[in-house]
C-alpha atoms as a PDB file:
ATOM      1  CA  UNK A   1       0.000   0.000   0.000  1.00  0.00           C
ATOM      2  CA  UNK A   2       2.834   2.778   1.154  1.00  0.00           C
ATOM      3  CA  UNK A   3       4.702   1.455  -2.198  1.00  0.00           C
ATOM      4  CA  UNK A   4       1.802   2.998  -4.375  1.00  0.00           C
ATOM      5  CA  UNK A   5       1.269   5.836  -2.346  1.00  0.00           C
ATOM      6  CA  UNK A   6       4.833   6.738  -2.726  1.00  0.00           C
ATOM      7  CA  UNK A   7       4.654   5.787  -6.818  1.00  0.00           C
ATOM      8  CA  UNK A   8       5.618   9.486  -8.069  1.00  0.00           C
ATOM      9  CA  UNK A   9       6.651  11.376  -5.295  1.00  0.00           C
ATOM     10  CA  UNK A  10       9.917  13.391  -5.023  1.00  0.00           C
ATOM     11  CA  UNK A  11      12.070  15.162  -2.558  1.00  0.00           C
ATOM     12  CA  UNK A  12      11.568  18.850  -2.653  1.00  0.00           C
ATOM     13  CA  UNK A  13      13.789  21.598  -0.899  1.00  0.00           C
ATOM     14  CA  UNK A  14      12.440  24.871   0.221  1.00  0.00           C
ATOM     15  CA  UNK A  15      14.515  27.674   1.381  1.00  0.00           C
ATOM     16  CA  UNK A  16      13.440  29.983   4.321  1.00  0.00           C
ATOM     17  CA  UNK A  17      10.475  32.395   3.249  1.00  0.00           C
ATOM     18  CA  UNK A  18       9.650  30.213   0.239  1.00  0.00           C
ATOM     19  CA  UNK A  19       5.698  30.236  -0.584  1.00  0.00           C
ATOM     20  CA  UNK A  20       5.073  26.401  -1.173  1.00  0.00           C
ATOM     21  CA  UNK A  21       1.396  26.411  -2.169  1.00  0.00           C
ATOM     22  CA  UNK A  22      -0.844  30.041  -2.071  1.00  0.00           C
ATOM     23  CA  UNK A  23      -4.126  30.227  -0.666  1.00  0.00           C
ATOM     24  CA  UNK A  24      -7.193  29.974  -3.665  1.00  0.00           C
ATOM     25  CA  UNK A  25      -4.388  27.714  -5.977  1.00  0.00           C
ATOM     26  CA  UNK A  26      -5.594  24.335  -7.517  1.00  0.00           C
ATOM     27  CA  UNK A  27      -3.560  21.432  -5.744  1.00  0.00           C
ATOM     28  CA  UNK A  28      -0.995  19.571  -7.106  1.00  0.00           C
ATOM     29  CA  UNK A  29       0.016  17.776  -4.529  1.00  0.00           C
ATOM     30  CA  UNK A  30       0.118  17.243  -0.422  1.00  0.00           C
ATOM     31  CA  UNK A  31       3.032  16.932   1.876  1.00  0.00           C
ATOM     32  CA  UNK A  32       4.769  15.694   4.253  1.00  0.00           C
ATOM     33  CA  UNK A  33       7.643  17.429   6.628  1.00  0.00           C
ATOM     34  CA  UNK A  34      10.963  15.405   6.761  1.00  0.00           C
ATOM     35  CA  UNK A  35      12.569  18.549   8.243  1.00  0.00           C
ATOM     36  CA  UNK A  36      12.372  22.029   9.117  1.00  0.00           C
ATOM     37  CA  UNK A  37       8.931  23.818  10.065  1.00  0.00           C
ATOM     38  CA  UNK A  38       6.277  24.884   7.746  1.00  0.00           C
ATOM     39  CA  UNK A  39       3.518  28.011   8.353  1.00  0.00           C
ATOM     40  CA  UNK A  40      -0.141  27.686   7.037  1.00  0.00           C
ATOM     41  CA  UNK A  41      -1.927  31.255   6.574  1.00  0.00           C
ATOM     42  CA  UNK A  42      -4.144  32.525   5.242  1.00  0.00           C
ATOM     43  CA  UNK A  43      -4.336  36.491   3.447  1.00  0.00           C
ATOM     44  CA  UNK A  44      -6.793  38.759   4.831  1.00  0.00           C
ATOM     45  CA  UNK A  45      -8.123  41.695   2.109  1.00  0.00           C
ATOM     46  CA  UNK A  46      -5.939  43.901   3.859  1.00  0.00           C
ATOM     47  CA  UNK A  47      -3.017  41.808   3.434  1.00  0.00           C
ATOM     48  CA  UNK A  48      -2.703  40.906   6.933  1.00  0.00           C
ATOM     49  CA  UNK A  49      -0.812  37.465   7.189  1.00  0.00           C
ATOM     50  CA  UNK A  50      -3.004  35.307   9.869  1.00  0.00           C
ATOM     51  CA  UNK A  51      -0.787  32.428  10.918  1.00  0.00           C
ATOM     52  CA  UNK A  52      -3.339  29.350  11.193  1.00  0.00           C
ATOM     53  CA  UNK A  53      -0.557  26.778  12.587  1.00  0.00           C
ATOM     54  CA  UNK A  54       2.876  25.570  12.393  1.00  0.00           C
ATOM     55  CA  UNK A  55       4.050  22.399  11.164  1.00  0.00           C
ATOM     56  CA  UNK A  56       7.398  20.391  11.901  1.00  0.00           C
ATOM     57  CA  UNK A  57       8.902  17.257  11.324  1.00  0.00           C
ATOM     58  CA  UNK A  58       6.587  14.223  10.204  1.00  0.00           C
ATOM     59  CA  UNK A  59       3.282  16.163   9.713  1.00  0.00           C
ATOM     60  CA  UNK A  60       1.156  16.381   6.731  1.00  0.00           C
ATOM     61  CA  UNK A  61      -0.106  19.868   5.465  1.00  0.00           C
ATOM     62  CA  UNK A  62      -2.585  20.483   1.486  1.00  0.00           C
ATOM     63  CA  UNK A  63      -4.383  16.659   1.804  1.00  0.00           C
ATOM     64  CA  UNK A  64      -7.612  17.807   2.454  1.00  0.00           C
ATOM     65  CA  UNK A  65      -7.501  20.364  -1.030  1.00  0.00           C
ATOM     66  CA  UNK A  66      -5.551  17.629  -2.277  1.00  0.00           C
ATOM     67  CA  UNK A  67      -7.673  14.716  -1.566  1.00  0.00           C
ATOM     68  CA  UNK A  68     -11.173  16.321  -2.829  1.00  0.00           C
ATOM     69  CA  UNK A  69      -9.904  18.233  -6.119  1.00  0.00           C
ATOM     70  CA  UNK A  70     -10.782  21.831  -4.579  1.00  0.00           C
ATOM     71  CA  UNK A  71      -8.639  25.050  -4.143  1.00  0.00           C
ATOM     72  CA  UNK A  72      -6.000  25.032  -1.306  1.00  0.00           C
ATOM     73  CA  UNK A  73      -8.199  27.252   1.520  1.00  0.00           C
ATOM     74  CA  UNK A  74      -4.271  28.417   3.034  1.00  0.00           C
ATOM     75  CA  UNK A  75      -1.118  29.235   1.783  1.00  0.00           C
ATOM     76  CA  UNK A  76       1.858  27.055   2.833  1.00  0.00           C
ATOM     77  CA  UNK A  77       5.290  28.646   3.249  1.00  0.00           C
ATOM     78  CA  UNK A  78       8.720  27.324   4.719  1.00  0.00           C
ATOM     79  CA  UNK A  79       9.553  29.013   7.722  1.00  0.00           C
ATOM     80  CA  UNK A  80      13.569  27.273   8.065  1.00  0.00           C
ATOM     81  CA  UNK A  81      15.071  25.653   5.500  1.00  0.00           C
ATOM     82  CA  UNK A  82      12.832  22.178   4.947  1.00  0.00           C
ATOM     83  CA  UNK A  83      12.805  19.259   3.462  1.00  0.00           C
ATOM     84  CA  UNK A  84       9.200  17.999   1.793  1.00  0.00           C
ATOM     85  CA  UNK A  85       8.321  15.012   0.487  1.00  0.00           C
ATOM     86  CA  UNK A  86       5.916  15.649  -2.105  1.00  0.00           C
ATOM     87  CA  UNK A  87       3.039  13.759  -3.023  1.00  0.00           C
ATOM     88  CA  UNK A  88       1.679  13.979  -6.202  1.00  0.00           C
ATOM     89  CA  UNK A  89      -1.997  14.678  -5.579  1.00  0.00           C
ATOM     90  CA  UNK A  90      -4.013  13.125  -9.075  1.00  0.00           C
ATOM     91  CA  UNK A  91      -1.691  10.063  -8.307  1.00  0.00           C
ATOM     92  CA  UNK A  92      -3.034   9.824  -4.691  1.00  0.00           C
ATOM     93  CA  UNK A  93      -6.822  10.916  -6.043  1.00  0.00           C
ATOM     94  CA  UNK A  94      -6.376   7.849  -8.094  1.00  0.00           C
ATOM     95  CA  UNK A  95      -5.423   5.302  -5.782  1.00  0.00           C
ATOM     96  CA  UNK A  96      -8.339   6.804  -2.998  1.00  0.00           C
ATOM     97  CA  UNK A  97     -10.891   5.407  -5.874  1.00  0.00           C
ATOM     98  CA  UNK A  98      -8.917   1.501  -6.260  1.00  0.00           C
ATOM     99  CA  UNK A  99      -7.764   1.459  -2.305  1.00  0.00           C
ATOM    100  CA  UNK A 100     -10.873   1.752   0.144  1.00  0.00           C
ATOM    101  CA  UNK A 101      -8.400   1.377   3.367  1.00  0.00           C
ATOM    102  CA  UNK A 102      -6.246   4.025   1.653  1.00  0.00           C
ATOM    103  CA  UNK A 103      -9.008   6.227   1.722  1.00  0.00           C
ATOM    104  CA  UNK A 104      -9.591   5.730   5.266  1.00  0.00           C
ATOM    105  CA  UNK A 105      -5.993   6.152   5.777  1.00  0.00           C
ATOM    106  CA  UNK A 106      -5.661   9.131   4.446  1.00  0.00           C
ATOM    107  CA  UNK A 107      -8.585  11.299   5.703  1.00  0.00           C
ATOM    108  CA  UNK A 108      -6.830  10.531   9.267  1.00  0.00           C
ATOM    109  CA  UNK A 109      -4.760  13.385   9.165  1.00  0.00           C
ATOM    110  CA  UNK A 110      -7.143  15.964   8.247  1.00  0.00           C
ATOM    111  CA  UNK A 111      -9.182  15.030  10.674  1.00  0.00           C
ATOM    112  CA  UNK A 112      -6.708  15.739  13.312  1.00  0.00           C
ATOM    113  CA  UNK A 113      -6.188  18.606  11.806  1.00  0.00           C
ATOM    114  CA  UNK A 114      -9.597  19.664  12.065  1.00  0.00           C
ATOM    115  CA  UNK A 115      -9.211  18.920  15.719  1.00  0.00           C
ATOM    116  CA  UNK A 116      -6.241  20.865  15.989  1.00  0.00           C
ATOM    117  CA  UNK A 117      -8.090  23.806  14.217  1.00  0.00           C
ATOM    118  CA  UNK A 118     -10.781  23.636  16.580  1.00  0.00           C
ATOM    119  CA  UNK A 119      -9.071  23.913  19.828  1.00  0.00           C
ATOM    120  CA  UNK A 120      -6.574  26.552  18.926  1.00  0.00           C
ATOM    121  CA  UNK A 121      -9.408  28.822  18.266  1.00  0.00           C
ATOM    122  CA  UNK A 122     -10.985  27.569  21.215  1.00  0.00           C
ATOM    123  CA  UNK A 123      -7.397  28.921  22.815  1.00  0.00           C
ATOM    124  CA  UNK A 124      -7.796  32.241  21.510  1.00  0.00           C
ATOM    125  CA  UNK A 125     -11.137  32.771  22.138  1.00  0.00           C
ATOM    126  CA  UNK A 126     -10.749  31.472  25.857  1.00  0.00           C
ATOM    127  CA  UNK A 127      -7.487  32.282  26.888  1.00  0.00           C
ATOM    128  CA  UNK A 128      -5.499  35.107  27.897  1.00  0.00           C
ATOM    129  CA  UNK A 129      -2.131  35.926  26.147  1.00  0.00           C
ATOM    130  CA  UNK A 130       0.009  34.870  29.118  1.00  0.00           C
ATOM    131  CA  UNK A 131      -1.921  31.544  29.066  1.00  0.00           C
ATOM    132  CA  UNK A 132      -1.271  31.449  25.399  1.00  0.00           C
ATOM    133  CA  UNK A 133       2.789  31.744  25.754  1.00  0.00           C
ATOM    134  CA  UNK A 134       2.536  29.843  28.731  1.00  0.00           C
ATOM    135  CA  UNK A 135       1.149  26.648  26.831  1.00  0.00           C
ATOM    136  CA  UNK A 136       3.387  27.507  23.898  1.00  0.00           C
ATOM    137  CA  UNK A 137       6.036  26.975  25.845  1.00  0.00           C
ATOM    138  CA  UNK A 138       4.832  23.777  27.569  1.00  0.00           C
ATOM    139  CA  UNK A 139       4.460  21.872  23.954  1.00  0.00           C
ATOM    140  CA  UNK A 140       8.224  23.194  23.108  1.00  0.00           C
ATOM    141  CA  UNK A 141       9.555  21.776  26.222  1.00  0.00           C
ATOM    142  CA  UNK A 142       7.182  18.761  26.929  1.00  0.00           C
ATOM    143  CA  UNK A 143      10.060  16.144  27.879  1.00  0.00           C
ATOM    144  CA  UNK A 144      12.028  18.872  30.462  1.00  0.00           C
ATOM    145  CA  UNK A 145      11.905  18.309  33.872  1.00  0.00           C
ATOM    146  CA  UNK A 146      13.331  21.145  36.569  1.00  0.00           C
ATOM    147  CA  UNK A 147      15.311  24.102  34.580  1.00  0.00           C
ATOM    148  CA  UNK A 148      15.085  23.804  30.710  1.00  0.00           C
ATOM    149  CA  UNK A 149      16.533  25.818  28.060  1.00  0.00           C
ATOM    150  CA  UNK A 150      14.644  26.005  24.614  1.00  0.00           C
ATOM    151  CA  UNK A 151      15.632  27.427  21.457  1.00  0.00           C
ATOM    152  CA  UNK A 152      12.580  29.519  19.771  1.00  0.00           C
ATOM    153  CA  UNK A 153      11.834  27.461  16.652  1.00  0.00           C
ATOM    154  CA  UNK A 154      11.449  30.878  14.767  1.00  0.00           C
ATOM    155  CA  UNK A 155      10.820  34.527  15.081  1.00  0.00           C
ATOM    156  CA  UNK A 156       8.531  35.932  17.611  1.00  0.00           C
ATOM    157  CA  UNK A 157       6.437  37.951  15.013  1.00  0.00           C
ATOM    158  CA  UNK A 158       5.958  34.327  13.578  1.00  0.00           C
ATOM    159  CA  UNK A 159       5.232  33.237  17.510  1.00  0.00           C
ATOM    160  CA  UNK A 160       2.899  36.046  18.092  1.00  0.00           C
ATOM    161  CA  UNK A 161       0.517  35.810  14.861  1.00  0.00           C
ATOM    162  CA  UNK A 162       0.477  31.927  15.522  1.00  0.00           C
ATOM    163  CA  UNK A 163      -0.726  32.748  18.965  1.00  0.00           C
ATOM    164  CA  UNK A 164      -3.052  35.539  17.417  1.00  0.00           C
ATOM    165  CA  UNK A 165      -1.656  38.470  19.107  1.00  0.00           C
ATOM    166  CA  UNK A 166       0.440  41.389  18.376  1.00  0.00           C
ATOM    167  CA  UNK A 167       4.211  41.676  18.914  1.00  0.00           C
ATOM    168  CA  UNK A 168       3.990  44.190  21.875  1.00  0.00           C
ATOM    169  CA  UNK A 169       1.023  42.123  23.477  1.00  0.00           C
ATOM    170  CA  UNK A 170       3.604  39.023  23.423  1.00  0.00           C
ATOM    171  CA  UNK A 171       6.484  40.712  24.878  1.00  0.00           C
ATOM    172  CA  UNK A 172       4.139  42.601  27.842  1.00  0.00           C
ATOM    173  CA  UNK A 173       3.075  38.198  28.569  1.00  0.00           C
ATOM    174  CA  UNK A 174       7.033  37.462  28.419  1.00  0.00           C
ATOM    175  CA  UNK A 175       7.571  40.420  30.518  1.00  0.00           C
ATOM    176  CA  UNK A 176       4.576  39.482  33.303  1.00  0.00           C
ATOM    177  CA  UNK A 177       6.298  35.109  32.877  1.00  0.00           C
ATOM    178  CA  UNK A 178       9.756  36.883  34.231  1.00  0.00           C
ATOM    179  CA  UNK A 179       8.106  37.007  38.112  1.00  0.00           C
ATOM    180  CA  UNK A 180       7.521  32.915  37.255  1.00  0.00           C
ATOM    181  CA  UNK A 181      11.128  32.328  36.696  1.00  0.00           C
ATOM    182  CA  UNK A 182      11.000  32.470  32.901  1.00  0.00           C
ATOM    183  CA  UNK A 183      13.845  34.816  30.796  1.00  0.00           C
ATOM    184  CA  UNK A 184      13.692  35.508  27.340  1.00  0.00           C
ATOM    185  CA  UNK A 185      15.927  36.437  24.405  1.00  0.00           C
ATOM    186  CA  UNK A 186      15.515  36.809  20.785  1.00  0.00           C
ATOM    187  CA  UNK A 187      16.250  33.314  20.011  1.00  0.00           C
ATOM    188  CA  UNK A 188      16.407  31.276  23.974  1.00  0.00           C
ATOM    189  CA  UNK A 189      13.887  31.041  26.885  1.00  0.00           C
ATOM    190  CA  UNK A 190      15.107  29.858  29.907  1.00  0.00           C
ATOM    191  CA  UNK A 191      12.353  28.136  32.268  1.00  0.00           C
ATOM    192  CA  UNK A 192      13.584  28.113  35.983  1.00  0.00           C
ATOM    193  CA  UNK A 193      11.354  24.987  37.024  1.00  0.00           C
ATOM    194  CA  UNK A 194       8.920  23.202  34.469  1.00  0.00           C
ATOM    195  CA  UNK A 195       6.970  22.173  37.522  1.00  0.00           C
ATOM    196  CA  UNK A 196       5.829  25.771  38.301  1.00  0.00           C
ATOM    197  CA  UNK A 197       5.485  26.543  34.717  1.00  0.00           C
ATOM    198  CA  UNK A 198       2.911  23.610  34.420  1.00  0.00           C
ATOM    199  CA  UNK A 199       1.454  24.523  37.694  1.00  0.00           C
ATOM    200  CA  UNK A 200       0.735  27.994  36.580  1.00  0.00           C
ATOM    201  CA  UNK A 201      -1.051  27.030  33.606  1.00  0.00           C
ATOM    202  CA  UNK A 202      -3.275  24.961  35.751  1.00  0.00           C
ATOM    203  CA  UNK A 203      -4.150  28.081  38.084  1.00  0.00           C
ATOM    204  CA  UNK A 204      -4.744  29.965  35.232  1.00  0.00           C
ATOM    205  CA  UNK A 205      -7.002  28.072  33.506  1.00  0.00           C
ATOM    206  CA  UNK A 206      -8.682  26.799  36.465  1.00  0.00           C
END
């Protein structure tokens, strides 16, 4: 089954800032992320970039437009220096109408996606900025135990539109984290105690 999935696809490089799909383009194919992360937006009239999610290693990104023939409803653009594999998507149209399971297979990811879509806006309509960062922070650091160190994955422009706020709203909740033993740079935040980090979140939410 994976060997005729794979029938057709090719490697494909993109360099940092390179559009990979635009929002409102017919698909030509899906991906998947061997390396580097990946930004879905979306352009609003105004030409305000809204950052939908970010994407890293071994996630899928364009099935769903892929998979049912219609216009990508994002546009996809590397955010580091990636590596795709590239999927071509009439091949994989195709197959979805000879392979049943593959079908089934393949809708899997776009329904966590789906998923995913739902409770980040759930995030931002519910949750204030610090809680936002805080959280952020948490799923970049999710194996840490006592201090940690982590290296921002990219800007914090990129950090702040993900987590639908403005640049000076995301440095005022990295500003108000400093009493909670977090310190941050332009590129490294350094988290004095995961425990209190996590138990912050908790009171906040609670």
């Amino acid at each position: 089954m994976e060997a005729k999935l794979l029938e057709g696809a090719r490697l494909q490089s993109a360099r940092a800032g390179q559009i990979i799909f635009q929002q409102g383009a017919l698909p030509e194919a899906l991906f998947i992320v061997l390396e580097g992360w990946i930004k879905l937006y979306r352009m609003a009239p105004s030409r305000v970039e809204a950052v939908v999610t970010t994407l890293s290693d071994g996630q899928s990104f364009g099935e769903a437009a892929a998979l049912c023939g219609q216009p990508y409803l994002m546009s996809a653009g590397a955010i580091s220096p990636s590596r795709l594999l590239r999927l071509d998507a009439g091949h994989v149209r195709r197959l979805l109408h000879s392979e049943p399971v593959l079908a089934a297979s393949m809708l899997a990811p776009a329904f966590v996606h789906l998923e995913q879509l739902v409770t980040h806006i759930e995030e931002l309509k519910a949750r204030t900025s610090v809680e936002r960062v805080t959280e952020f922070l948490l799923s970049l650091a999710a194996e840490c135990e006592g201090e940690c160190s982590i290296a921002l994955p990219y800007s914090k422009g990129l950090i702040a539109g993900q987590l639908g706020m403005k640049p000076e709203t995301l440095s005022r909740a990295f500003a108000r984290l400093r009493e909670h033993g977090v310190q941050a740079d332009a590129t490294v935040v350094r988290i004095e105690d995961m425990d209190r980090l996590r138990d912050l979140l908790a009171e906040e939410v609670a």
